[in-house]
PDB file of N, CA and C in Angstrom:
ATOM      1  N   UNK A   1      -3.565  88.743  19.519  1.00  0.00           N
ATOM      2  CA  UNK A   1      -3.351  89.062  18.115  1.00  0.00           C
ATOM      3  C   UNK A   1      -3.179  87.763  17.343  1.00  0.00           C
ATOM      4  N   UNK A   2      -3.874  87.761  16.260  1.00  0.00           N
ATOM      5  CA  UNK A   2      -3.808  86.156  15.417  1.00  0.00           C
ATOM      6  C   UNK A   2      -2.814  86.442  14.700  1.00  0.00           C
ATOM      7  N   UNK A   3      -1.965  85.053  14.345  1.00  0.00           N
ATOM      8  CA  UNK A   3      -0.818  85.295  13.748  1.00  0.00           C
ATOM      9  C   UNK A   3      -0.953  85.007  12.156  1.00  0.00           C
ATOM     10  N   UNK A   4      -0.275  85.724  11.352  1.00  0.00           N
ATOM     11  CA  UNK A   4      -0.634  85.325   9.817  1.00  0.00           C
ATOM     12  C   UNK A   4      -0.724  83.703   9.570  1.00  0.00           C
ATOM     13  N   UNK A   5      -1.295  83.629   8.714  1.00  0.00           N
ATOM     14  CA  UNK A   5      -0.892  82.221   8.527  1.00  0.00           C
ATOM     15  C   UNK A   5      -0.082  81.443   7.651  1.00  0.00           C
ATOM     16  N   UNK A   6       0.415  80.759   7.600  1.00  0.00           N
ATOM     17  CA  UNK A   6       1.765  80.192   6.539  1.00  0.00           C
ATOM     18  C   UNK A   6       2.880  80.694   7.760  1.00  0.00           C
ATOM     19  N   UNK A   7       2.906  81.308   8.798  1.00  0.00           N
ATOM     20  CA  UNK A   7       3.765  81.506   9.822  1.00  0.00           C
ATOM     21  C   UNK A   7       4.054  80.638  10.408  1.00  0.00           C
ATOM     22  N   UNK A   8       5.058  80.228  11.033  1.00  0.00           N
ATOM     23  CA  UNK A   8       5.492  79.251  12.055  1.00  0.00           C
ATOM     24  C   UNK A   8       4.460  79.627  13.365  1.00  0.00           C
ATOM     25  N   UNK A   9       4.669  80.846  13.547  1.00  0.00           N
ATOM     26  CA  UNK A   9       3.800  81.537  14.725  1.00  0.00           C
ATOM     27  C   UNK A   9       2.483  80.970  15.072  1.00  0.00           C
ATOM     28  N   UNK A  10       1.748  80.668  13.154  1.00  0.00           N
ATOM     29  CA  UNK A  10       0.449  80.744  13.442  1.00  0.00           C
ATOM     30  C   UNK A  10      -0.096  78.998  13.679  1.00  0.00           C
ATOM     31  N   UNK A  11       0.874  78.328  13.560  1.00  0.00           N
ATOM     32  CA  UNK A  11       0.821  76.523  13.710  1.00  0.00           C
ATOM     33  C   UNK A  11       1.673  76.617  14.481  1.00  0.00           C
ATOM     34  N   UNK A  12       2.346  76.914  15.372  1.00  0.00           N
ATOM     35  CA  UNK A  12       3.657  75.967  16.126  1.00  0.00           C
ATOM     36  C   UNK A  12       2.984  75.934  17.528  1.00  0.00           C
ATOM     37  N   UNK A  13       2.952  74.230  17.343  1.00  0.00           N
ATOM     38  CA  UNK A  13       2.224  74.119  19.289  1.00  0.00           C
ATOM     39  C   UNK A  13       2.882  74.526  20.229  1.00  0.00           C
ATOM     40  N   UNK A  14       2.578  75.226  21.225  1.00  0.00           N
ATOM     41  CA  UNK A  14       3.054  75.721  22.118  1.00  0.00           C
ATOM     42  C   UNK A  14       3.674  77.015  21.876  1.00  0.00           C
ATOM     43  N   UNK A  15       3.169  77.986  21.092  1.00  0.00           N
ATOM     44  CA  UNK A  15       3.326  79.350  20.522  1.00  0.00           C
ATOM     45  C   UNK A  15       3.319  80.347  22.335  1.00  0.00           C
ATOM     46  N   UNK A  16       1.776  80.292  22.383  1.00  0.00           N
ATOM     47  CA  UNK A  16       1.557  80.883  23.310  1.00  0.00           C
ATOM     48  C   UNK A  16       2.139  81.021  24.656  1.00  0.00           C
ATOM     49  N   UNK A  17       2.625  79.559  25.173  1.00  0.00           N
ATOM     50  CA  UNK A  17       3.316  79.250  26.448  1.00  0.00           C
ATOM     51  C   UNK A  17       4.362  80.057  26.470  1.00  0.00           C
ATOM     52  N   UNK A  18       5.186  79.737  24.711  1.00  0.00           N
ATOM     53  CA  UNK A  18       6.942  80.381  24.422  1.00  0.00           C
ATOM     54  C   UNK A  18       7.027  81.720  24.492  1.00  0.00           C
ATOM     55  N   UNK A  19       5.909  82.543  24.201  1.00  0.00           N
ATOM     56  CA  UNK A  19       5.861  84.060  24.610  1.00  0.00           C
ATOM     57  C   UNK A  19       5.235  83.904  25.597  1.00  0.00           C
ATOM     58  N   UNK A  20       4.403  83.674  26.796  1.00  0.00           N
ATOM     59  CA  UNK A  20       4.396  83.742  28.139  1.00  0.00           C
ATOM     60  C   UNK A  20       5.701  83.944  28.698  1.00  0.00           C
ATOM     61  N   UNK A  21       6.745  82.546  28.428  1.00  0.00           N
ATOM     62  CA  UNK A  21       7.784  82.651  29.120  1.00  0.00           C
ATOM     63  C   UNK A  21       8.872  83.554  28.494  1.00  0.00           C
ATOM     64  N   UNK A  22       8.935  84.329  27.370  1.00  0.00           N
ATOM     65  CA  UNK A  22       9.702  85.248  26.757  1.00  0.00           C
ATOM     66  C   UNK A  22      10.272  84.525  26.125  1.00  0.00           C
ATOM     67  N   UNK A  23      10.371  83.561  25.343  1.00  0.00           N
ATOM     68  CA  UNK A  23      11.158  81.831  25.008  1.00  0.00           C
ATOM     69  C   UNK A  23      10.764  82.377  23.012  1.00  0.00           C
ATOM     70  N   UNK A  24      10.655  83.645  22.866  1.00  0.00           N
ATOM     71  CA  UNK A  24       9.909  83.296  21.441  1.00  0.00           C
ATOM     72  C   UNK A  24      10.849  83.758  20.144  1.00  0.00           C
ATOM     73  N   UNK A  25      12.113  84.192  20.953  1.00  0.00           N
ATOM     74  CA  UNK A  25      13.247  84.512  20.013  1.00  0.00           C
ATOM     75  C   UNK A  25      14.452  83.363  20.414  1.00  0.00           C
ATOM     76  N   UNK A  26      14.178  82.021  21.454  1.00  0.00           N
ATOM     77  CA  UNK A  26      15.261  80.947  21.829  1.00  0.00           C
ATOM     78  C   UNK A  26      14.345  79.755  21.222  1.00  0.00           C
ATOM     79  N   UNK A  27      15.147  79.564  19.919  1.00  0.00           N
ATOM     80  CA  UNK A  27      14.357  78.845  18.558  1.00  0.00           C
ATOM     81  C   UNK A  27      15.241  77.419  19.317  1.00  0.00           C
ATOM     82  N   UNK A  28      16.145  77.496  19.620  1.00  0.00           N
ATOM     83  CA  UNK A  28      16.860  76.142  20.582  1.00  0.00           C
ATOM     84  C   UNK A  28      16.112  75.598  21.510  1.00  0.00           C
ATOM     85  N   UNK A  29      15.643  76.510  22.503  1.00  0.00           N
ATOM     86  CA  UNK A  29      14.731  75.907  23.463  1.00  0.00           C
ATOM     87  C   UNK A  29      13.566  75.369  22.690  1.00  0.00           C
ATOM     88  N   UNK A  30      12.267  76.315  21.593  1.00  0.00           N
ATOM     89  CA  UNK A  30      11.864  75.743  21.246  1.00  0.00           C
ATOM     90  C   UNK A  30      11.773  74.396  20.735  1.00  0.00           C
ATOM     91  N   UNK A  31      12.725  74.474  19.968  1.00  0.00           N
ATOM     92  CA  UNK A  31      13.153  73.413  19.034  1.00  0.00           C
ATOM     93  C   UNK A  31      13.176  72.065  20.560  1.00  0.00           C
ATOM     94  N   UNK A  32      14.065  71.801  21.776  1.00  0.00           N
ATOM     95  CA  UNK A  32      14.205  71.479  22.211  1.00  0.00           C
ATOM     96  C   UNK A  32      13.180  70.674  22.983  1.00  0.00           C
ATOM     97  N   UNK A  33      11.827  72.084  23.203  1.00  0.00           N
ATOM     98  CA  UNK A  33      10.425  71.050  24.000  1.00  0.00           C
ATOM     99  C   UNK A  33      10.236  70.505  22.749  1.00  0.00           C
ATOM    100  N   UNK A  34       9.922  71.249  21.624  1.00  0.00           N
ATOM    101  CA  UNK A  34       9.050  69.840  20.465  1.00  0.00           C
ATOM    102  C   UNK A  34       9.963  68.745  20.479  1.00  0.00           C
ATOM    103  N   UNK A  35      11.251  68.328  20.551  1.00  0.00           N
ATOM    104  CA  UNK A  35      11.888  67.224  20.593  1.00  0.00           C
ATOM    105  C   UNK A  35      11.347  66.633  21.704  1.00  0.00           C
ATOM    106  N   UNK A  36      11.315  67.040  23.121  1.00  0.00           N
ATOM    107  CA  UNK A  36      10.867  66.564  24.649  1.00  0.00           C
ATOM    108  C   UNK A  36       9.420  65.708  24.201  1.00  0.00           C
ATOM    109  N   UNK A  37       8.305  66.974  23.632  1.00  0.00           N
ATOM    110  CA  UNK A  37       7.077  66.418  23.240  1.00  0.00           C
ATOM    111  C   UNK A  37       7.176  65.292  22.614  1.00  0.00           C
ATOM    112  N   UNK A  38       8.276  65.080  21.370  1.00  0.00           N
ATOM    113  CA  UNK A  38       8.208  63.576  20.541  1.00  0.00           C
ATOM    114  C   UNK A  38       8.975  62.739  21.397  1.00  0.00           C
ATOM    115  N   UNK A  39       9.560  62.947  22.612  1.00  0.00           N
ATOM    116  CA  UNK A  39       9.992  61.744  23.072  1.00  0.00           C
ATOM    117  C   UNK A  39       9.083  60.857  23.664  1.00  0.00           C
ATOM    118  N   UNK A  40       8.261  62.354  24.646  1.00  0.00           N
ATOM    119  CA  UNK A  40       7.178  61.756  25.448  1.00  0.00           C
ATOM    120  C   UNK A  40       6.278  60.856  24.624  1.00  0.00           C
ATOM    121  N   UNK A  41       5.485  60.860  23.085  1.00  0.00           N
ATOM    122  CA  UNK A  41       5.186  60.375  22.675  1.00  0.00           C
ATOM    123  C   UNK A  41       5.766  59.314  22.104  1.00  0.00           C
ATOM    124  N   UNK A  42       6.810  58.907  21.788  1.00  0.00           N
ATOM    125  CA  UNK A  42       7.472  58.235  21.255  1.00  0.00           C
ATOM    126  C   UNK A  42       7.122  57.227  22.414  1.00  0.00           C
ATOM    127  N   UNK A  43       7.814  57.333  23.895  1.00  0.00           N
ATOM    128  CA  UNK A  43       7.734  56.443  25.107  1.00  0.00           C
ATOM    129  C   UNK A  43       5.890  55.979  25.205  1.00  0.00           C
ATOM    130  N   UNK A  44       5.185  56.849  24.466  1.00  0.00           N
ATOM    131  CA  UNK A  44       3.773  56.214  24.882  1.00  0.00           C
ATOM    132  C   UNK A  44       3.659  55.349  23.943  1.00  0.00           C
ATOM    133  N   UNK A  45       4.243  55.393  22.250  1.00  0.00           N
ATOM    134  CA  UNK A  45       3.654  54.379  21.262  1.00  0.00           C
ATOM    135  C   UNK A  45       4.468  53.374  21.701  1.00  0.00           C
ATOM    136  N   UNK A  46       5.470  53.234  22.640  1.00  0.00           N
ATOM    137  CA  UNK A  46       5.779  51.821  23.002  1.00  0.00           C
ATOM    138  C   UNK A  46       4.980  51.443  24.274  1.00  0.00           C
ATOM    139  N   UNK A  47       4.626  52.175  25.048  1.00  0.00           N
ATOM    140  CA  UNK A  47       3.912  51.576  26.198  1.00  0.00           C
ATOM    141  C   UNK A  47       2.566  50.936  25.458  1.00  0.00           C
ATOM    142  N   UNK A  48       2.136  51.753  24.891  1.00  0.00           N
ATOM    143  CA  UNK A  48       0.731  50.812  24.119  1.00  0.00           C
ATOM    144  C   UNK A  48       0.606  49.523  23.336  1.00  0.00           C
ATOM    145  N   UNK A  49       1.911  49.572  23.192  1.00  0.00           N
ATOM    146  CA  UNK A  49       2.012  48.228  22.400  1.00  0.00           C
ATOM    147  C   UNK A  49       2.580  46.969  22.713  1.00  0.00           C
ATOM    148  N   UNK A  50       3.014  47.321  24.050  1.00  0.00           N
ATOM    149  CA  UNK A  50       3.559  45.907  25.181  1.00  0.00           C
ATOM    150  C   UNK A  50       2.622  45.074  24.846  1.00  0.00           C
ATOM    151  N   UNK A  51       1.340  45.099  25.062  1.00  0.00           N
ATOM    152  CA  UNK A  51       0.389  43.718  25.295  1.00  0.00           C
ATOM    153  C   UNK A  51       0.024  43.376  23.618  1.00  0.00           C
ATOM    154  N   UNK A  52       1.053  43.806  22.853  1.00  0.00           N
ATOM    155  CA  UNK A  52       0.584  43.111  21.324  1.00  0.00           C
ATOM    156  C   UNK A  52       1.301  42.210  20.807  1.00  0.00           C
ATOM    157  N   UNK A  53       0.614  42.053  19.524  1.00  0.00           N
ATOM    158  CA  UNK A  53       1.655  41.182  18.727  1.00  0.00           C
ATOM    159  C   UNK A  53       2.361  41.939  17.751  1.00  0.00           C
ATOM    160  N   UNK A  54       2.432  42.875  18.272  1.00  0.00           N
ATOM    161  CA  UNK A  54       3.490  43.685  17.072  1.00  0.00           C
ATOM    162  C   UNK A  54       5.099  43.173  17.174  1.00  0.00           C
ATOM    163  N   UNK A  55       5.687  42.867  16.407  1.00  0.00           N
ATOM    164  CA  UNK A  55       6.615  41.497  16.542  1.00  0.00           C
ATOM    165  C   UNK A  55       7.909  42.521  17.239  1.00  0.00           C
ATOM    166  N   UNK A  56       9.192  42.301  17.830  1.00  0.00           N
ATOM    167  CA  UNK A  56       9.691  43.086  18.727  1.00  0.00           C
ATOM    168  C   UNK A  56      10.916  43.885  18.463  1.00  0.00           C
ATOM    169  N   UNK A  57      11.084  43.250  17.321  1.00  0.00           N
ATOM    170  CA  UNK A  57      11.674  44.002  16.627  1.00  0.00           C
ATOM    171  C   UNK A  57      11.749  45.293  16.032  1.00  0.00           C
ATOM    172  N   UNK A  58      10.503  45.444  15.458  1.00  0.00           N
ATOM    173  CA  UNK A  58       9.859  46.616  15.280  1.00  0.00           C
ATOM    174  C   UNK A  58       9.640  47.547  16.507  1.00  0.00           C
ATOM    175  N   UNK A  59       9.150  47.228  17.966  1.00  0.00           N
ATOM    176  CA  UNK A  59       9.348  47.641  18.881  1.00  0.00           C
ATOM    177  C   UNK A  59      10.719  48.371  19.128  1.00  0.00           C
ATOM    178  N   UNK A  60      11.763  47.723  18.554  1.00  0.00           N
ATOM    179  CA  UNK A  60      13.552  48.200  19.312  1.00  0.00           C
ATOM    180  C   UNK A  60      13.251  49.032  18.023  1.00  0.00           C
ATOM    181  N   UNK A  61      13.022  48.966  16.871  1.00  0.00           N
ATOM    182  CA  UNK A  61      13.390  50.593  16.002  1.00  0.00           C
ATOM    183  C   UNK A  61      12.871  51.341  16.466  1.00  0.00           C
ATOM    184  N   UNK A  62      11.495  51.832  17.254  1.00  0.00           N
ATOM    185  CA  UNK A  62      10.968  52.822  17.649  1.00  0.00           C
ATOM    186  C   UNK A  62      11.966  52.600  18.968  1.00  0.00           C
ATOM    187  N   UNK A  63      12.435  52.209  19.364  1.00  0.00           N
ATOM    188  CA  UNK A  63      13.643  52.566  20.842  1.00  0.00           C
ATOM    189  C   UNK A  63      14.586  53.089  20.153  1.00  0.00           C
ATOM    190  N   UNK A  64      15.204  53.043  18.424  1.00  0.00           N
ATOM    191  CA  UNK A  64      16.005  53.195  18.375  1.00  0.00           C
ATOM    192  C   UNK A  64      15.748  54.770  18.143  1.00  0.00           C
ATOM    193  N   UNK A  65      15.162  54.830  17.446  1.00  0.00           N
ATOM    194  CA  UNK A  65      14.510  56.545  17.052  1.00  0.00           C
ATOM    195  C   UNK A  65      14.709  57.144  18.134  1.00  0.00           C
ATOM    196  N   UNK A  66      13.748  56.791  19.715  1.00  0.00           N
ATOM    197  CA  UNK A  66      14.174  57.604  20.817  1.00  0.00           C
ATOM    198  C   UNK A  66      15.069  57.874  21.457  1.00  0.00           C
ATOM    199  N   UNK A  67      16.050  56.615  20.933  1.00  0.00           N
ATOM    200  CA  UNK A  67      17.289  56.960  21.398  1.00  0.00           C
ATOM    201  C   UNK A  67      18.143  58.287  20.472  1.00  0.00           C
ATOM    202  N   UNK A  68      17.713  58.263  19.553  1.00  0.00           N
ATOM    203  CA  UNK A  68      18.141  59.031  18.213  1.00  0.00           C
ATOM    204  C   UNK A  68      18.082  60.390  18.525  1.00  0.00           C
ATOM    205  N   UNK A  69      16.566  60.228  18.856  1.00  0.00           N
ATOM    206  CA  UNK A  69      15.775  61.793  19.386  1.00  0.00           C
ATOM    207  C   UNK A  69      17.028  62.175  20.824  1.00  0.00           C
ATOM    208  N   UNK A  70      16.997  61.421  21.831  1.00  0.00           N
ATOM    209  CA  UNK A  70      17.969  62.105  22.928  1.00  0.00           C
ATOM    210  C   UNK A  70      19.127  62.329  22.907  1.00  0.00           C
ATOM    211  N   UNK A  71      19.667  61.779  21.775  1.00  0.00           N
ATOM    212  CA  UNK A  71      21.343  62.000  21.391  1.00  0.00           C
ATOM    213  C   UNK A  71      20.986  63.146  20.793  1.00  0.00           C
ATOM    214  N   UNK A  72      20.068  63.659  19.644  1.00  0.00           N
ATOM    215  CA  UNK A  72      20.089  65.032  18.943  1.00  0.00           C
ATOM    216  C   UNK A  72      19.691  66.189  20.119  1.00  0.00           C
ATOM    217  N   UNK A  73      18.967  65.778  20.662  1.00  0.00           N
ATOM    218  CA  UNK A  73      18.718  66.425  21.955  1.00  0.00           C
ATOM    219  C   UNK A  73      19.894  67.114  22.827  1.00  0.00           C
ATOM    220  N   UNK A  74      20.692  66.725  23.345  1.00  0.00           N
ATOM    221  CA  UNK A  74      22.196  66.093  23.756  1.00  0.00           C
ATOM    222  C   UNK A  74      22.799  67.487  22.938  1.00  0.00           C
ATOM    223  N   UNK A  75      22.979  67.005  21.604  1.00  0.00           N
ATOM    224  CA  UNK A  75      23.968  67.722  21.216  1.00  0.00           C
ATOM    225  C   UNK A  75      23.501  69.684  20.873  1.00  0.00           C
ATOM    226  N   UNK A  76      22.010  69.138  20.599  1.00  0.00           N
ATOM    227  CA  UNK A  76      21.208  70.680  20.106  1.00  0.00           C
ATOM    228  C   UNK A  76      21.361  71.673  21.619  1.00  0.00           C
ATOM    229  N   UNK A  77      21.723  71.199  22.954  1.00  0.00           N
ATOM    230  CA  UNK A  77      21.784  71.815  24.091  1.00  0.00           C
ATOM    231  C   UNK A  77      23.016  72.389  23.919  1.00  0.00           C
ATOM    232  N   UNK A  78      24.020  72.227  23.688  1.00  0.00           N
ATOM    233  CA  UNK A  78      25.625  72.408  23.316  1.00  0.00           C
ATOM    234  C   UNK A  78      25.202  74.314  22.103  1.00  0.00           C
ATOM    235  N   UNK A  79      24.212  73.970  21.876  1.00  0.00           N
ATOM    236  CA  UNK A  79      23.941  75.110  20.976  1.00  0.00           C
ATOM    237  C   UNK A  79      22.915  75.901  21.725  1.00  0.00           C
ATOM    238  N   UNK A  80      22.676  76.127  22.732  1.00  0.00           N
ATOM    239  CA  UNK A  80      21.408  77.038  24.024  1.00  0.00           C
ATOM    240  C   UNK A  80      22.535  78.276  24.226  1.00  0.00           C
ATOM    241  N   UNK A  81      21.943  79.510  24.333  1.00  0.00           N
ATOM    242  CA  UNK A  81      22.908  80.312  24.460  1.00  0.00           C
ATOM    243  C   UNK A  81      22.911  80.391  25.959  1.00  0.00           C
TER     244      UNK A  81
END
């Protein structure tokens, strides 16, 4: 069944998986992989950029963000029923 659109339902990646696993009324868990997903990405835009000259500083704010991301992470679990 296609989901309306302007729905969360009908854009939210990983829709389908979250009702496979019955996950589609635990907006925490959701909420929780899309955080997982931006970490994983987060850890790749720094692996790609080891061999640059992107100066390194700039490097530690994107560490700092991921660190940001796993502390909100952290605390949004405290809220999983």
């Amino acid at each position: 069944m296609k989901k309306q659109f302007g729905t969360y339902a009908a854009h939210q990646p990983g829709y389908e998986g979250f009702k496979q696993l019955g996950k589609l009324d635990d907006y925490v868990y959701q909420s929780l992989s899309h955080l997982g997903d931006a970490s994983h990405k987060l850890s790749w835009s720094l692996t790609v950029l080891e061999n640059t000259d992107v100066p390194k500083e700039l490097q530690e704010e994107i560490k700092q963000v991921l660190q940001a991301v796993g502390d909100i992470k952290q605390k949004l679990r405290a809220h999983q029923g």
